[in-house]
C-alpha atoms as a PDB file:
ATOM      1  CA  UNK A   1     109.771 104.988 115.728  1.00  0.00           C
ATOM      2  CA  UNK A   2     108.307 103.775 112.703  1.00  0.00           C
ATOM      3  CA  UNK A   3     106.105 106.244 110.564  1.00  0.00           C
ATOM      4  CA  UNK A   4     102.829 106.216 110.339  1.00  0.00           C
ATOM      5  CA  UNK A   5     102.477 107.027 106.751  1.00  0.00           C
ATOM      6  CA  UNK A   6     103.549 104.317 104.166  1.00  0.00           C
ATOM      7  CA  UNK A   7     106.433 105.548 101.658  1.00  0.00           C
ATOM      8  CA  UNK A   8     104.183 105.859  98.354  1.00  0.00           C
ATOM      9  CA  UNK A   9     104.302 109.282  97.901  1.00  0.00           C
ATOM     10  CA  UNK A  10     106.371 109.231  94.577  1.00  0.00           C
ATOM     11  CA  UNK A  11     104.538 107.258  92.728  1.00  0.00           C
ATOM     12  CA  UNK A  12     101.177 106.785  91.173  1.00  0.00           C
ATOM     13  CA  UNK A  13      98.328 104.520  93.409  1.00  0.00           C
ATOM     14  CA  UNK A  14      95.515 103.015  92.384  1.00  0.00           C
ATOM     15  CA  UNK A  15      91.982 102.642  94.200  1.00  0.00           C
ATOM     16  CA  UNK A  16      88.673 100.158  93.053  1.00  0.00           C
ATOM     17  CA  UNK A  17      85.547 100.368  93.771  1.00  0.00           C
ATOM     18  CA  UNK A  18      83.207  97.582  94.165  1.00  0.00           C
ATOM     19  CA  UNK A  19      79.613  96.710  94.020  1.00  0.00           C
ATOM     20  CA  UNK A  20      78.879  94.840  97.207  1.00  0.00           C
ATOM     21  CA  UNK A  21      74.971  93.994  96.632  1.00  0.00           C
ATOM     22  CA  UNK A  22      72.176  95.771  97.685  1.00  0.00           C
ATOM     23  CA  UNK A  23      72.634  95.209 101.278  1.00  0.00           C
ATOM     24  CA  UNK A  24      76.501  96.649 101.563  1.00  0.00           C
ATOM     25  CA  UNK A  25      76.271  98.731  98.679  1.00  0.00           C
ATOM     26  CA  UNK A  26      79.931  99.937  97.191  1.00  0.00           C
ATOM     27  CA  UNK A  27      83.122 100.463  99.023  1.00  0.00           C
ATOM     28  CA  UNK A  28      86.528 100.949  97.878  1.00  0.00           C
ATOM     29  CA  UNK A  29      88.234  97.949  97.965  1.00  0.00           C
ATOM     30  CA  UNK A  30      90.783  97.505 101.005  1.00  0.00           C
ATOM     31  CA  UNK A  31      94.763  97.165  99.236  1.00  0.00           C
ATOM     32  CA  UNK A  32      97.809  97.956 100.849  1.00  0.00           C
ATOM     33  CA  UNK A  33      99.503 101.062  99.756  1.00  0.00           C
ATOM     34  CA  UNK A  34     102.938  98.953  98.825  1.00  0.00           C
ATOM     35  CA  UNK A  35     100.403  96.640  96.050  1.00  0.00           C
ATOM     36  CA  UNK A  36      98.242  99.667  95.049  1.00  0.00           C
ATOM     37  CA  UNK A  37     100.394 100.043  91.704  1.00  0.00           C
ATOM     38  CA  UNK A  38      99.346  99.604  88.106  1.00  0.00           C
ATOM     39  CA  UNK A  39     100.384  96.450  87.352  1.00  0.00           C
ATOM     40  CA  UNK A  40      99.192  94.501  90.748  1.00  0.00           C
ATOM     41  CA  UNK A  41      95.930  95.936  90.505  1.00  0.00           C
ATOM     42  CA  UNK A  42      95.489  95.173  86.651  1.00  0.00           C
ATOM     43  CA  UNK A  43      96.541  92.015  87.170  1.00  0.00           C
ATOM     44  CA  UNK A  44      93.718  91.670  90.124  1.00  0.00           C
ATOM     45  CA  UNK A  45      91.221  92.587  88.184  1.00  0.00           C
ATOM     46  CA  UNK A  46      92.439  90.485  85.297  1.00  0.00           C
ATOM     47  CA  UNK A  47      91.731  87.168  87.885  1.00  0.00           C
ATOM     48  CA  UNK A  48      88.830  88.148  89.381  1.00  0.00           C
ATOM     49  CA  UNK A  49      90.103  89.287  92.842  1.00  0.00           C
ATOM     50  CA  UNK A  50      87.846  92.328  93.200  1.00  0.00           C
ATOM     51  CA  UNK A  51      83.768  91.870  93.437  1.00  0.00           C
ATOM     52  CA  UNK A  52      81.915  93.917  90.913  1.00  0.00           C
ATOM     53  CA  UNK A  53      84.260  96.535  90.434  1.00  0.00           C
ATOM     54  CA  UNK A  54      82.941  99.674  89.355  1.00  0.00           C
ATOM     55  CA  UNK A  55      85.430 102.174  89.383  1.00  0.00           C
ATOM     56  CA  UNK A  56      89.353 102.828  89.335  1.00  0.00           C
ATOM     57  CA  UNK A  57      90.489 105.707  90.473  1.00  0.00           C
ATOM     58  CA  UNK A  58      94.772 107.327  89.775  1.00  0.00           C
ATOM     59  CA  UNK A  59      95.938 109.123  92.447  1.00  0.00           C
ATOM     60  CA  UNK A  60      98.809 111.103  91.708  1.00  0.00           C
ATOM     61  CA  UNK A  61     100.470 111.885  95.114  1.00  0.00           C
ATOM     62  CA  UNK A  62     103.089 114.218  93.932  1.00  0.00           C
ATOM     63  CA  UNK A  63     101.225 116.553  92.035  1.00  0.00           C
ATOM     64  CA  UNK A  64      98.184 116.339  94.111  1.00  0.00           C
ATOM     65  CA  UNK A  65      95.420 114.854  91.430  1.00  0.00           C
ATOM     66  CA  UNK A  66      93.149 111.933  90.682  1.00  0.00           C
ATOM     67  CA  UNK A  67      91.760 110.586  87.321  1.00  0.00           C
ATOM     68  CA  UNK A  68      89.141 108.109  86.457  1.00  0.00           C
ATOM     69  CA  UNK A  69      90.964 105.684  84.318  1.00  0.00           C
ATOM     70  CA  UNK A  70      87.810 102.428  84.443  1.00  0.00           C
ATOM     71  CA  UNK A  71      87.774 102.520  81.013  1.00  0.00           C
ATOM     72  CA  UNK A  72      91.737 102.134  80.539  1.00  0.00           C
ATOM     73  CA  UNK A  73      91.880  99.384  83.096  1.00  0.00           C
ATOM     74  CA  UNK A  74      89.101  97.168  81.434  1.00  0.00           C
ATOM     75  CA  UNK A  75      90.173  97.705  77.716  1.00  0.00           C
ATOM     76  CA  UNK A  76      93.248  96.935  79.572  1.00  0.00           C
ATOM     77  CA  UNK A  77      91.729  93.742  80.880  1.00  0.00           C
ATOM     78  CA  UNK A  78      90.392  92.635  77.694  1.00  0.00           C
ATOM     79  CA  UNK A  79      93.435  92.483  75.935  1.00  0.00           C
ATOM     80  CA  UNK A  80      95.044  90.367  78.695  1.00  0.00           C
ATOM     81  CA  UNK A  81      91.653  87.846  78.972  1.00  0.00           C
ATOM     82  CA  UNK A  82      92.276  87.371  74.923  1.00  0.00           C
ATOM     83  CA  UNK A  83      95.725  87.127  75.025  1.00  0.00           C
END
């Protein structure tokens, strides 16, 4: 029987959250766990896939923490959009 719970537990995952408007308001942004990794989601935001994102959240399964790393993602970004 397959599991339940996808294999990402050994590496770092990655969560955005967006700015929906008024009327939906802000929601993390639905990614699957496999594309949830640094590089997809910097290159995401990078091409505009994500609406109004406000945050980006690290989740470090293995030793059971988060960080807030917005700020590293969009200097991140704006190396990449000058490049």
């Amino acid at each position: 029987m397959p599991t339940l719970v996808p294999s990402v537990e050994n590496r770092l995952i990655y969560f955005v959250l967006c700015d929906y408007g008024p009327e939906l308001g802000q929601a993390w942004a639905e990614t699957d766990p496999e594309k949830a990794d640094r590089e997809t989601i910097l290159s995401w935001l990078t091409h505009g896939e994500f609406t109004n994102p406000v945050t980006v959240m690290e989740v470090d399964l293995p030793a059971g923490r988060c960080r807030d790393v917005t700020r590293e993602f969009m200097a991140a970004v704006e190396e990449r959009a000058a490049a």
